[in-house]
Protein backbone atom coordinates (compact mmCIF):
# COMPACT_ATOMS: atom_id res chain seq x y z
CA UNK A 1 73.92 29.16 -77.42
CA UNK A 2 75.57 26.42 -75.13
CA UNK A 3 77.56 25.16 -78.37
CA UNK A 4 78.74 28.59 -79.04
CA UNK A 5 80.36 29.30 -75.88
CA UNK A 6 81.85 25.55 -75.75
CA UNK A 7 83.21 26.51 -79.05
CA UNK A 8 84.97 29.50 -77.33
CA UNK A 9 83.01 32.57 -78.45
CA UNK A 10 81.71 35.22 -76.41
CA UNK A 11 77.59 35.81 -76.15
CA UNK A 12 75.83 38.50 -75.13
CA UNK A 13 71.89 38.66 -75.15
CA UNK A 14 70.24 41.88 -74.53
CA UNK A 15 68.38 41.85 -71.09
CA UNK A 16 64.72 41.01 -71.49
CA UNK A 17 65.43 39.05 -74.93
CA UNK A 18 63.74 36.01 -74.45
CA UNK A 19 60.99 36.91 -71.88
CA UNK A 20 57.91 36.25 -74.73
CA UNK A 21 59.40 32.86 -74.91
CA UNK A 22 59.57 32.09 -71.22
CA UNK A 23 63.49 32.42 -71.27
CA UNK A 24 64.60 34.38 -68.09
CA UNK A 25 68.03 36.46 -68.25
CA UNK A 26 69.42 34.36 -65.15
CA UNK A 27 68.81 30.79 -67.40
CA UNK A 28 70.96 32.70 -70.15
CA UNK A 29 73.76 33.96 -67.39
CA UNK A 30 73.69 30.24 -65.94
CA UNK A 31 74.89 28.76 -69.69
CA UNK A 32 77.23 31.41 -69.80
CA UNK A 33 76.40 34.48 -72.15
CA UNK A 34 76.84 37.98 -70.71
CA UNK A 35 73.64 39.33 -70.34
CA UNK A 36 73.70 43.49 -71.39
CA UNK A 37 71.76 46.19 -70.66
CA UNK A 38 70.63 47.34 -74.26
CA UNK A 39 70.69 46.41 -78.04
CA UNK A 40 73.89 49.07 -78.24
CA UNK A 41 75.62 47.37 -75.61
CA UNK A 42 74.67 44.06 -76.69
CA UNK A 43 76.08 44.71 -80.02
CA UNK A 44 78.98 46.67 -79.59
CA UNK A 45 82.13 45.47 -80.69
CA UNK A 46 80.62 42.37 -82.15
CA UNK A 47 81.31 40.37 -85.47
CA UNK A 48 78.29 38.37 -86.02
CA UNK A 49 74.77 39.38 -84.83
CA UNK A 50 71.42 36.68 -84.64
CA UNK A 51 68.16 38.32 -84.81
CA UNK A 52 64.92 36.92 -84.65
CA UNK A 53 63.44 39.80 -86.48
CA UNK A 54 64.97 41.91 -89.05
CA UNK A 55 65.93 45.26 -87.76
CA UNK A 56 64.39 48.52 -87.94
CA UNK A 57 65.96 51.21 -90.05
CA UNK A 58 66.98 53.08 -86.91
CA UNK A 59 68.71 49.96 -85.60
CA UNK A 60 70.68 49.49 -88.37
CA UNK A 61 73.25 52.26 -87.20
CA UNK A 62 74.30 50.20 -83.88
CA UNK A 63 75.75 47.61 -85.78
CA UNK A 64 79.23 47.70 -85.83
CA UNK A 65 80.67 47.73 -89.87
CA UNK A 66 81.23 45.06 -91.24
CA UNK A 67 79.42 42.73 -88.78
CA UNK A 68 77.17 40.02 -89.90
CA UNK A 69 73.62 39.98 -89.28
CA UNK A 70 71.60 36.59 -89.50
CA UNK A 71 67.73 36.85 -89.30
């Protein structure tokens, strides 16, 4: 994530994201990613979307067109 914000882009991780792994929101706001309320707000507006999971059918419709998913 570091590497994508010294690269210049914008990150935003859903609040709650990375608790199974031990990863607290505040360590994600520290390195710089904007940390948003829901997967709607995390993905609005965005171009490129990293999932550790596929989504769910009724996910699918919160992606912006056009936007790239990588699972």
């Amino acid at each position: 994530m570091r590497k994508y914000i010294a690269l210049g882009y914008d990150v935003h991780i859903e609040s709650g994201a990375g608790a199974k792994a031990a990863y607290l929101d505040s360590a994600y706001a520290e390195a710089g990613a904007k940390i948003c309320k829901s997967a709607a707000d995390t993905l609005k507006n965005s171009a490129v979307a990293l999932k550790v999971k596929p989504p769910a059918a009724s996910e699918l419709s919160a992606f912006p067109k056009n936007a790239l998913l990588i699972c």
